[in-house]
PDB file of N, CA and C in Angstrom:
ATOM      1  N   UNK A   1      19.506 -57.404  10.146  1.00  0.00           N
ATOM      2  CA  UNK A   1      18.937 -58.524  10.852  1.00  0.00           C
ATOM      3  C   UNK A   1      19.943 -59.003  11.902  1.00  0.00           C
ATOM      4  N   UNK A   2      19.649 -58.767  13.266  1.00  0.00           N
ATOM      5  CA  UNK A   2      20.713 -59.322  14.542  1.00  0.00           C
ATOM      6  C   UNK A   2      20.766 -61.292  14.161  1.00  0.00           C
ATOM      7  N   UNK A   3      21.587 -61.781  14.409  1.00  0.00           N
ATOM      8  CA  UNK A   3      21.504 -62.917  14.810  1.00  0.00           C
ATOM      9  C   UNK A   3      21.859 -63.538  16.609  1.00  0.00           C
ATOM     10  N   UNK A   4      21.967 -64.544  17.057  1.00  0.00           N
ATOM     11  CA  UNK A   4      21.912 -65.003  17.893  1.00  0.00           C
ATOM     12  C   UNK A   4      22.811 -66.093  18.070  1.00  0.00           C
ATOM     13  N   UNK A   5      24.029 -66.274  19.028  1.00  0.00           N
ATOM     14  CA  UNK A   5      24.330 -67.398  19.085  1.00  0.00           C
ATOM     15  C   UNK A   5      24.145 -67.928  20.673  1.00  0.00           C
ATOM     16  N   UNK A   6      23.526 -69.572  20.809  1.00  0.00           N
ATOM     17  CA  UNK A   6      23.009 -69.745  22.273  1.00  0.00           C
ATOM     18  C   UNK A   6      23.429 -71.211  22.519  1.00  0.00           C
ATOM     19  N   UNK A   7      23.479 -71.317  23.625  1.00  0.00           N
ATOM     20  CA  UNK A   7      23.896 -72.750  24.020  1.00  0.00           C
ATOM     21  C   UNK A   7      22.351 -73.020  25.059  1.00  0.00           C
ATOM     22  N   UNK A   8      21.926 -74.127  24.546  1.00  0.00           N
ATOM     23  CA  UNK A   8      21.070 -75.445  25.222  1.00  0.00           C
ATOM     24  C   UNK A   8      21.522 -75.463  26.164  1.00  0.00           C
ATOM     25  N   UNK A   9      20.818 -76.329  27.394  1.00  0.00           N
ATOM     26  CA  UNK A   9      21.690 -77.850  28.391  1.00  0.00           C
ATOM     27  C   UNK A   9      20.641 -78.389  28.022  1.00  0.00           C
ATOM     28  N   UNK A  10      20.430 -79.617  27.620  1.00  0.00           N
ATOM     29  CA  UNK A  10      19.806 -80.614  27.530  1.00  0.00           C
ATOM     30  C   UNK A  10      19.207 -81.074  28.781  1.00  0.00           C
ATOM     31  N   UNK A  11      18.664 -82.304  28.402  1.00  0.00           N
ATOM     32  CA  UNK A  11      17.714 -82.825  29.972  1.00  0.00           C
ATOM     33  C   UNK A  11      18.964 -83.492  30.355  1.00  0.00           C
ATOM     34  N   UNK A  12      19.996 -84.121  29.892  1.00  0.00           N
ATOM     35  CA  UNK A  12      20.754 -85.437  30.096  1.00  0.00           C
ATOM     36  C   UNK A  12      22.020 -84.447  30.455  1.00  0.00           C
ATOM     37  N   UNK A  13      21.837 -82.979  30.837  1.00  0.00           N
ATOM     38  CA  UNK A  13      23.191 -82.225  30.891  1.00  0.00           C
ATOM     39  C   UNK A  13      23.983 -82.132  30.066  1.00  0.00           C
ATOM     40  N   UNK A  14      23.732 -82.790  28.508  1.00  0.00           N
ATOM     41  CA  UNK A  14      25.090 -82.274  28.004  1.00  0.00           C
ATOM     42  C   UNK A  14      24.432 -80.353  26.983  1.00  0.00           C
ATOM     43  N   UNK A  15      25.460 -79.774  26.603  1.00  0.00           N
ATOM     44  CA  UNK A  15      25.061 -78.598  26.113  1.00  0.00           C
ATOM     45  C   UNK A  15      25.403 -78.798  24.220  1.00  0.00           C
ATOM     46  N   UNK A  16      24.733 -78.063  23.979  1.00  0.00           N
ATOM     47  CA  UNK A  16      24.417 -77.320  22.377  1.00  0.00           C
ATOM     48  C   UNK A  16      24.314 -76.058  21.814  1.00  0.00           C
ATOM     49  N   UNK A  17      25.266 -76.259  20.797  1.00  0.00           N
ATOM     50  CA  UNK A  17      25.429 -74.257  20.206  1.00  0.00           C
ATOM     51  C   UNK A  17      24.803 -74.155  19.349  1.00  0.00           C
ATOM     52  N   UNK A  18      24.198 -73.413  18.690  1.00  0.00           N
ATOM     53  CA  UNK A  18      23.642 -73.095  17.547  1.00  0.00           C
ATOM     54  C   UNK A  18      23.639 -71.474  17.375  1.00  0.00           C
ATOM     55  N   UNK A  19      23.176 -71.648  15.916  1.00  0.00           N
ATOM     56  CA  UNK A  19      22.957 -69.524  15.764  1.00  0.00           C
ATOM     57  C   UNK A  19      21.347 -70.192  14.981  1.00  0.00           C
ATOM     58  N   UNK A  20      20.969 -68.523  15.171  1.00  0.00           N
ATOM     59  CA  UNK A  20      19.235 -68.377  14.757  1.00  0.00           C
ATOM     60  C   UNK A  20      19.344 -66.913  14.217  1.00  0.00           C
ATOM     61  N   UNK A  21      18.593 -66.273  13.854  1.00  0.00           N
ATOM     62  CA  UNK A  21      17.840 -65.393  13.520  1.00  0.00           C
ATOM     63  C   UNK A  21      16.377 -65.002  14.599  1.00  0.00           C
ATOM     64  N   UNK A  22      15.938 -66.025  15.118  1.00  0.00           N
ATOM     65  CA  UNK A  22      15.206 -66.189  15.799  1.00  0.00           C
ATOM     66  C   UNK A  22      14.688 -67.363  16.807  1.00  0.00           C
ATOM     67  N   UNK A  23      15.103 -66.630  17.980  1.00  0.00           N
ATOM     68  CA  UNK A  23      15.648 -67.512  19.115  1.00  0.00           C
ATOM     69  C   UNK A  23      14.205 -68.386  19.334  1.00  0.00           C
ATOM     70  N   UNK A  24      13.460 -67.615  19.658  1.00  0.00           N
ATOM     71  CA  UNK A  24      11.565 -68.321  19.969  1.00  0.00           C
ATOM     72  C   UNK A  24      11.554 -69.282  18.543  1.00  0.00           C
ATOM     73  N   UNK A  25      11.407 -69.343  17.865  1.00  0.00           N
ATOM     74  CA  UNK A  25      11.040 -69.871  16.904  1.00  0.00           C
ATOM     75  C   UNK A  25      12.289 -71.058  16.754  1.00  0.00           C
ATOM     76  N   UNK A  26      13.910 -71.085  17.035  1.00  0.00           N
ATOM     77  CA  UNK A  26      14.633 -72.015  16.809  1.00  0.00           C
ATOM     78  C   UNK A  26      14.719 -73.001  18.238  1.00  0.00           C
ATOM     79  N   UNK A  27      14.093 -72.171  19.560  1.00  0.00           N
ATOM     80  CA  UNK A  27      13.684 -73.527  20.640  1.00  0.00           C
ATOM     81  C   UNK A  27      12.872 -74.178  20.391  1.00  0.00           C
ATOM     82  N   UNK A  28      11.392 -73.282  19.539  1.00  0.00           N
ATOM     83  CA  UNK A  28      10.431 -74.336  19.089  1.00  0.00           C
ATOM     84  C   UNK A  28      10.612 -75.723  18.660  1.00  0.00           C
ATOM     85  N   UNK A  29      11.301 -75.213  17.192  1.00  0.00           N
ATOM     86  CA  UNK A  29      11.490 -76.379  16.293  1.00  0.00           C
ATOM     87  C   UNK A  29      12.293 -77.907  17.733  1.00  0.00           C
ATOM     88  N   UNK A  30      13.791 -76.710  18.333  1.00  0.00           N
ATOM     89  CA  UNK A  30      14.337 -77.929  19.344  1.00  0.00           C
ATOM     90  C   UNK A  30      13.311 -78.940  20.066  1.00  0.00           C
ATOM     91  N   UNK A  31      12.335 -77.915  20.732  1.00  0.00           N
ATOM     92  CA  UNK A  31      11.594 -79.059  21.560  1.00  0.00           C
ATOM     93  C   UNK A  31      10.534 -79.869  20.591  1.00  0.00           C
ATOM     94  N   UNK A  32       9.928 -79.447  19.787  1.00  0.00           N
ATOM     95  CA  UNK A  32       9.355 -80.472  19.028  1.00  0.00           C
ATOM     96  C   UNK A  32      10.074 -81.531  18.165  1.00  0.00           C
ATOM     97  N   UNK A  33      11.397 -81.492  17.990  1.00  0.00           N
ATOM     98  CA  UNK A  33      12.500 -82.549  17.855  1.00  0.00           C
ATOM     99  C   UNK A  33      12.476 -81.993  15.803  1.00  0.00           C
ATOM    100  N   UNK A  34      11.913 -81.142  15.532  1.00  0.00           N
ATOM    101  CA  UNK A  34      12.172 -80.051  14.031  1.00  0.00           C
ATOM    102  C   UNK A  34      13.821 -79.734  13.953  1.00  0.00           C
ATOM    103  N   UNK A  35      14.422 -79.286  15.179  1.00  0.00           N
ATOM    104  CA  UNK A  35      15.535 -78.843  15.389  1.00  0.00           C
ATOM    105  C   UNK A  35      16.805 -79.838  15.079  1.00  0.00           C
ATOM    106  N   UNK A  36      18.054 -79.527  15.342  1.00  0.00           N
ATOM    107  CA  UNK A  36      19.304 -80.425  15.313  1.00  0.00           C
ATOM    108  C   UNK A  36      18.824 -81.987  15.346  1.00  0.00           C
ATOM    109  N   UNK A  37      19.518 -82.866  15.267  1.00  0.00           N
ATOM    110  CA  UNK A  37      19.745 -84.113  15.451  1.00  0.00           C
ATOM    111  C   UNK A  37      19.412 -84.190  16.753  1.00  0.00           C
ATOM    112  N   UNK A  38      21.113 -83.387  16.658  1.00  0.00           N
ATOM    113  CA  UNK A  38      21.363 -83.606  18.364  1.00  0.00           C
ATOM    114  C   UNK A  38      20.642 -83.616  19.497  1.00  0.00           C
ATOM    115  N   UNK A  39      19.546 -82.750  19.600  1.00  0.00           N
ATOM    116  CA  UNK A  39      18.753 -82.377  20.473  1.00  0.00           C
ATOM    117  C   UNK A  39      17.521 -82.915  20.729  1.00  0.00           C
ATOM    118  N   UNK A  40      17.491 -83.824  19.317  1.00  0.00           N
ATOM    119  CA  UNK A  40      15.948 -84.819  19.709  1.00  0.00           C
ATOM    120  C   UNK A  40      16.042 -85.995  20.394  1.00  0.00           C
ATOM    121  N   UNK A  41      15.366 -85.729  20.786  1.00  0.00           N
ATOM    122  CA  UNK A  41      15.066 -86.924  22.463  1.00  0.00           C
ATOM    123  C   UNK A  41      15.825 -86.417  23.299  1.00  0.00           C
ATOM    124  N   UNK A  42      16.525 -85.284  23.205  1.00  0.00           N
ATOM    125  CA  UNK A  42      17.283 -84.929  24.846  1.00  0.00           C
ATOM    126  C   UNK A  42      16.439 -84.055  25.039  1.00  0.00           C
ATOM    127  N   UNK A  43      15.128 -83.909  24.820  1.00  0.00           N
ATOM    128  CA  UNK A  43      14.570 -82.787  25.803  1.00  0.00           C
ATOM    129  C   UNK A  43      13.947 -82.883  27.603  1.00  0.00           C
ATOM    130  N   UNK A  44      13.776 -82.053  28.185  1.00  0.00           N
ATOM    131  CA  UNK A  44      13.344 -80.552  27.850  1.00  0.00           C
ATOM    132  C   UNK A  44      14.488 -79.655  27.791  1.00  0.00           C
ATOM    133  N   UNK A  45      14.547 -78.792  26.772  1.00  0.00           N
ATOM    134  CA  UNK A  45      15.513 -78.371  26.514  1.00  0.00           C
ATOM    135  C   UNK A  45      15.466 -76.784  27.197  1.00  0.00           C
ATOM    136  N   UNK A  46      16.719 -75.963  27.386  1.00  0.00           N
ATOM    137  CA  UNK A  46      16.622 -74.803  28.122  1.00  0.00           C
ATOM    138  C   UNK A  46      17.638 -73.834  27.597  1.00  0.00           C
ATOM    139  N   UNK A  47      17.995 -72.694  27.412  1.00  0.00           N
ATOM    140  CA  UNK A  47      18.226 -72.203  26.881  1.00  0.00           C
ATOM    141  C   UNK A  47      19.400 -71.293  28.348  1.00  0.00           C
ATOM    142  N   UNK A  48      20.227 -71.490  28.164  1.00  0.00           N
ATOM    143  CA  UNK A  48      21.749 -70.943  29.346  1.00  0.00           C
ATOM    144  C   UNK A  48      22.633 -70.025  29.219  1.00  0.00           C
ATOM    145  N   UNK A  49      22.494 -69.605  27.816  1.00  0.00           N
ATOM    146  CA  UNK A  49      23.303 -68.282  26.949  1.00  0.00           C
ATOM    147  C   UNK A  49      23.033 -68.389  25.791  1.00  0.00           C
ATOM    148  N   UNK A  50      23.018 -66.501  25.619  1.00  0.00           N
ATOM    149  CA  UNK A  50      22.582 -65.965  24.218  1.00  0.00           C
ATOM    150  C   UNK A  50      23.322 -65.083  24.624  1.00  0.00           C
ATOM    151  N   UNK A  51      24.149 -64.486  22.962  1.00  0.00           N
ATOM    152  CA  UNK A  51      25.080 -63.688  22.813  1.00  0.00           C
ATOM    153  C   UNK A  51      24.633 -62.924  21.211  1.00  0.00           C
ATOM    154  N   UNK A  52      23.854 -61.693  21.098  1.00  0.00           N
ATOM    155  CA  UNK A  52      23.593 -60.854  19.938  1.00  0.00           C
ATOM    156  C   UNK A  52      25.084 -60.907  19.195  1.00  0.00           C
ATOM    157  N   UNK A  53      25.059 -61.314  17.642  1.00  0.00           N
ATOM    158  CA  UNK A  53      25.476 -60.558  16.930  1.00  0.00           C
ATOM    159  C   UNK A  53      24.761 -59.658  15.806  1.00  0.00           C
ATOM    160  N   UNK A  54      25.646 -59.070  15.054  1.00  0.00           N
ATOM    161  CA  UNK A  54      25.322 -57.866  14.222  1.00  0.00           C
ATOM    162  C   UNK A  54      24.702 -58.638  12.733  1.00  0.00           C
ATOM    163  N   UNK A  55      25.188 -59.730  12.524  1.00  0.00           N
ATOM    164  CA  UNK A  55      25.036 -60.307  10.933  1.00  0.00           C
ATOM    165  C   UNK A  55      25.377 -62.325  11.238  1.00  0.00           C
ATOM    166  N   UNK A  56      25.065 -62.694  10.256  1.00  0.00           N
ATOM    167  CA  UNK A  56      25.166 -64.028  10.087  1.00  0.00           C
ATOM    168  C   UNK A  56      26.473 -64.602  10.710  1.00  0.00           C
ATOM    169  N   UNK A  57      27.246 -64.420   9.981  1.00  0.00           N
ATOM    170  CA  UNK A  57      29.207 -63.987   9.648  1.00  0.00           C
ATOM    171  C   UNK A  57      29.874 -64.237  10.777  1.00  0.00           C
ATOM    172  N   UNK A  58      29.496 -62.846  11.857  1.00  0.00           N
ATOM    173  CA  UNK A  58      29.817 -62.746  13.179  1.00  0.00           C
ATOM    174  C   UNK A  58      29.297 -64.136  14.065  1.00  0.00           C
ATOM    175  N   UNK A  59      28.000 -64.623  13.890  1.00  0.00           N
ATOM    176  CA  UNK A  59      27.388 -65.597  14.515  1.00  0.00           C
ATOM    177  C   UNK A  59      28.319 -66.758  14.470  1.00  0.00           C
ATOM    178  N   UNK A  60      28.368 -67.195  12.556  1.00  0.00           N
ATOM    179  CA  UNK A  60      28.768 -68.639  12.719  1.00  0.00           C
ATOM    180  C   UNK A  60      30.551 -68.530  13.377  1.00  0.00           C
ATOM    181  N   UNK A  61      31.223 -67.135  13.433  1.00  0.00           N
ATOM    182  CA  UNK A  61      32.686 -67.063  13.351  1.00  0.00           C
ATOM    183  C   UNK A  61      32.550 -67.536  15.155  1.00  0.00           C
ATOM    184  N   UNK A  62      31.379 -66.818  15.801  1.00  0.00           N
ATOM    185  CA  UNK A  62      31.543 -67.244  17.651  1.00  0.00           C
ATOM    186  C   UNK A  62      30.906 -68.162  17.609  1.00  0.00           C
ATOM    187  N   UNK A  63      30.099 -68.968  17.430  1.00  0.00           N
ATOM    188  CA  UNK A  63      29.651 -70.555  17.041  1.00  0.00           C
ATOM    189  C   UNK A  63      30.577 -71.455  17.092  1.00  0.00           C
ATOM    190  N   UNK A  64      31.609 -71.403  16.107  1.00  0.00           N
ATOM    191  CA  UNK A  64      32.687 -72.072  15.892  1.00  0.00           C
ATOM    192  C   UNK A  64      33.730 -72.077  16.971  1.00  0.00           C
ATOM    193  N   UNK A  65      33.981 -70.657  17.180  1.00  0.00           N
ATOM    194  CA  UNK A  65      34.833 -70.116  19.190  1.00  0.00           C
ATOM    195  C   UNK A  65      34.054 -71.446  20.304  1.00  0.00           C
ATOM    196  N   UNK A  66      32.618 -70.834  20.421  1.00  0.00           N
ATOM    197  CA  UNK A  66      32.072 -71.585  21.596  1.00  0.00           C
ATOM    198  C   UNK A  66      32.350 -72.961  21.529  1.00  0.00           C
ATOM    199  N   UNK A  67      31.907 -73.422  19.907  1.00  0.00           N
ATOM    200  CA  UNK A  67      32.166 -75.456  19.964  1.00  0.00           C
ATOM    201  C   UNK A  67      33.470 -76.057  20.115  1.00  0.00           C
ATOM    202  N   UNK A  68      34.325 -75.076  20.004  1.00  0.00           N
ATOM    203  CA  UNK A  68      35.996 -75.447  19.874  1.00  0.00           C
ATOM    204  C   UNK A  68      36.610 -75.261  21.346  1.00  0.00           C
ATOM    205  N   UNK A  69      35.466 -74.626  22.404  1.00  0.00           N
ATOM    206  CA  UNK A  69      35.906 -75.167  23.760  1.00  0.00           C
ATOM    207  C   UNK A  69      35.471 -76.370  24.369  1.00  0.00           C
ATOM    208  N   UNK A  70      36.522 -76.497  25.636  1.00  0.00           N
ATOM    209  CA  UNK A  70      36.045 -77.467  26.478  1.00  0.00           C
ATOM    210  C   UNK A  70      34.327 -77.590  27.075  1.00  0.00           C
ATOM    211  N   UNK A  71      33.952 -78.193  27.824  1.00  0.00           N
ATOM    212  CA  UNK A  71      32.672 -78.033  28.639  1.00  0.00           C
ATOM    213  C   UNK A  71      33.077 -77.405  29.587  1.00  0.00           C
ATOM    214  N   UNK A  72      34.343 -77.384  30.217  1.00  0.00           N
ATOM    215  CA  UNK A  72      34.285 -76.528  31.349  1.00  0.00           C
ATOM    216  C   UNK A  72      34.548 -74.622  30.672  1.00  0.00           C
ATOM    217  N   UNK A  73      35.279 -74.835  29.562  1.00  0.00           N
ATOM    218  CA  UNK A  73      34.637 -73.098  29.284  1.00  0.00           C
ATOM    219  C   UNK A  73      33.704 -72.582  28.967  1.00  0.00           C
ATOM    220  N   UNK A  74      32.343 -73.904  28.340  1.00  0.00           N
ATOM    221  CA  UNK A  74      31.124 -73.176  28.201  1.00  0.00           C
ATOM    222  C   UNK A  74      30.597 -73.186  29.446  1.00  0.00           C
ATOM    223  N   UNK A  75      30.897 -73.993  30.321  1.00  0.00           N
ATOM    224  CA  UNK A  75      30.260 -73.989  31.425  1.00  0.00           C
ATOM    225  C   UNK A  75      30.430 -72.238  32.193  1.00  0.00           C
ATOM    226  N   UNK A  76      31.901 -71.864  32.113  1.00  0.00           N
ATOM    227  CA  UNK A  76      32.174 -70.987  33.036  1.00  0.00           C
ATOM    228  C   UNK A  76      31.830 -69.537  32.022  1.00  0.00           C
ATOM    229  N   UNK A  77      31.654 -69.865  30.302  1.00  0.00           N
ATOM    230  CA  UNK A  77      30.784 -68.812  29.909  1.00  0.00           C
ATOM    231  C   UNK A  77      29.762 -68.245  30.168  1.00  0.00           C
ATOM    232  N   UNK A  78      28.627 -69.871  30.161  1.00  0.00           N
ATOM    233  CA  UNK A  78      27.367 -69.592  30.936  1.00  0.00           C
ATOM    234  C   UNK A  78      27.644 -68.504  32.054  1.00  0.00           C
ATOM    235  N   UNK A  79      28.079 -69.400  32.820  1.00  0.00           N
ATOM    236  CA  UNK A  79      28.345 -68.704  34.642  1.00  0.00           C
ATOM    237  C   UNK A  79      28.726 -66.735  34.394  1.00  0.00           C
ATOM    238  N   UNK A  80      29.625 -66.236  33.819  1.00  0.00           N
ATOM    239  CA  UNK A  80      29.567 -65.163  33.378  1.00  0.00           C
ATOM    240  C   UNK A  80      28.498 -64.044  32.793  1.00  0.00           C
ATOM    241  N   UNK A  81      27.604 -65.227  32.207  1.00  0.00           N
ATOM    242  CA  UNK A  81      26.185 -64.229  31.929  1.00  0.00           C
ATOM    243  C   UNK A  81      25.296 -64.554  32.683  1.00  0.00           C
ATOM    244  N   UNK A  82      25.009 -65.035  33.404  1.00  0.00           N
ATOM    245  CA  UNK A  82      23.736 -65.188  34.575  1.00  0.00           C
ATOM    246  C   UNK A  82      23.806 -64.015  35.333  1.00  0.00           C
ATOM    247  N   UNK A  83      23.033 -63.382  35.221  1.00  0.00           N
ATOM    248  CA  UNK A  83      22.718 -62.230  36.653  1.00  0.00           C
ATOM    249  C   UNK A  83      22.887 -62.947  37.664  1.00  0.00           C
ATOM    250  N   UNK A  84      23.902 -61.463  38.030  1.00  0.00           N
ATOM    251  CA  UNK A  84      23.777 -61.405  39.920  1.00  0.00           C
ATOM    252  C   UNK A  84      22.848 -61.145  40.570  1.00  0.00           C
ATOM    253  N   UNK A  85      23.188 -60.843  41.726  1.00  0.00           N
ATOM    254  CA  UNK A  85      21.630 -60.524  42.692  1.00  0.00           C
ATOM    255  C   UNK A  85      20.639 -59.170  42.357  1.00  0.00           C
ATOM    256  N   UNK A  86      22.027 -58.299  41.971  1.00  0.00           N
ATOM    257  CA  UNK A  86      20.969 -56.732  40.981  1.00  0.00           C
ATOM    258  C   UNK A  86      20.881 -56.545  39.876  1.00  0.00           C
ATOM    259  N   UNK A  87      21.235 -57.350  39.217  1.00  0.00           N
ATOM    260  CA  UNK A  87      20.714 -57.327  37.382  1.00  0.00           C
ATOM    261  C   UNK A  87      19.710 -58.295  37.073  1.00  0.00           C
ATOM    262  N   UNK A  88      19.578 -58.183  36.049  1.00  0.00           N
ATOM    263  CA  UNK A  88      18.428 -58.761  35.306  1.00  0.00           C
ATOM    264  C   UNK A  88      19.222 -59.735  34.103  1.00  0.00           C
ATOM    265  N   UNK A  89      18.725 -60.794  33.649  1.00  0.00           N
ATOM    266  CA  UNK A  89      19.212 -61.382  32.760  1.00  0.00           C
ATOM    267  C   UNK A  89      19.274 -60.593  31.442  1.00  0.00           C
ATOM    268  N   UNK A  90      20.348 -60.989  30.102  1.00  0.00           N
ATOM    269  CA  UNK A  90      20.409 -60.242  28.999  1.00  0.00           C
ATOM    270  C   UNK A  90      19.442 -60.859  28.139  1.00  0.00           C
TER     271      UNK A  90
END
């Protein structure tokens, strides 16, 4: 079973990490306010990076990496996975 770890931006700009199993199904719950704390009433919520791992393990170990930076390194993580002008998003 892959897992997923992804960062939000909120409506109010600030961002959110989480891991899933299943990404469609864990924005759901976010925007219907099912999801985190955190994330209810900051919607509409959007989804700015996703990073596959292999197992649970791997997820929560880069979960923990991503929340233990600044905003300006998730920021410039994001910025790293956005397609350029000839790729396609991951």
């Amino acid at each position: 079973m892959n897992w997923t770890v992804y960062i939000l931006q909120c409506a109010d700009g600030t961002l959110y990490t989480g891991i899933t199993n299943d990404l469609e199904r864990r924005l759901a719950e976010h925007q219907s306010g099912q999801g985190a704390k955190y994330t209810r009433g900051r919607g509409p919520l959007r989804i700015v990076y996703q990073e596959d791992c292999r197992d649970r393990a791997l997820a929560s170990k880069r979960e923990i990496e991503i929340k233990s930076m600044d905003r300006k390194a998730k920021l410039l993580l994001v910025a790293e996975k956005l397609p350029g002008p000839n790729q396609t998003a991951k």
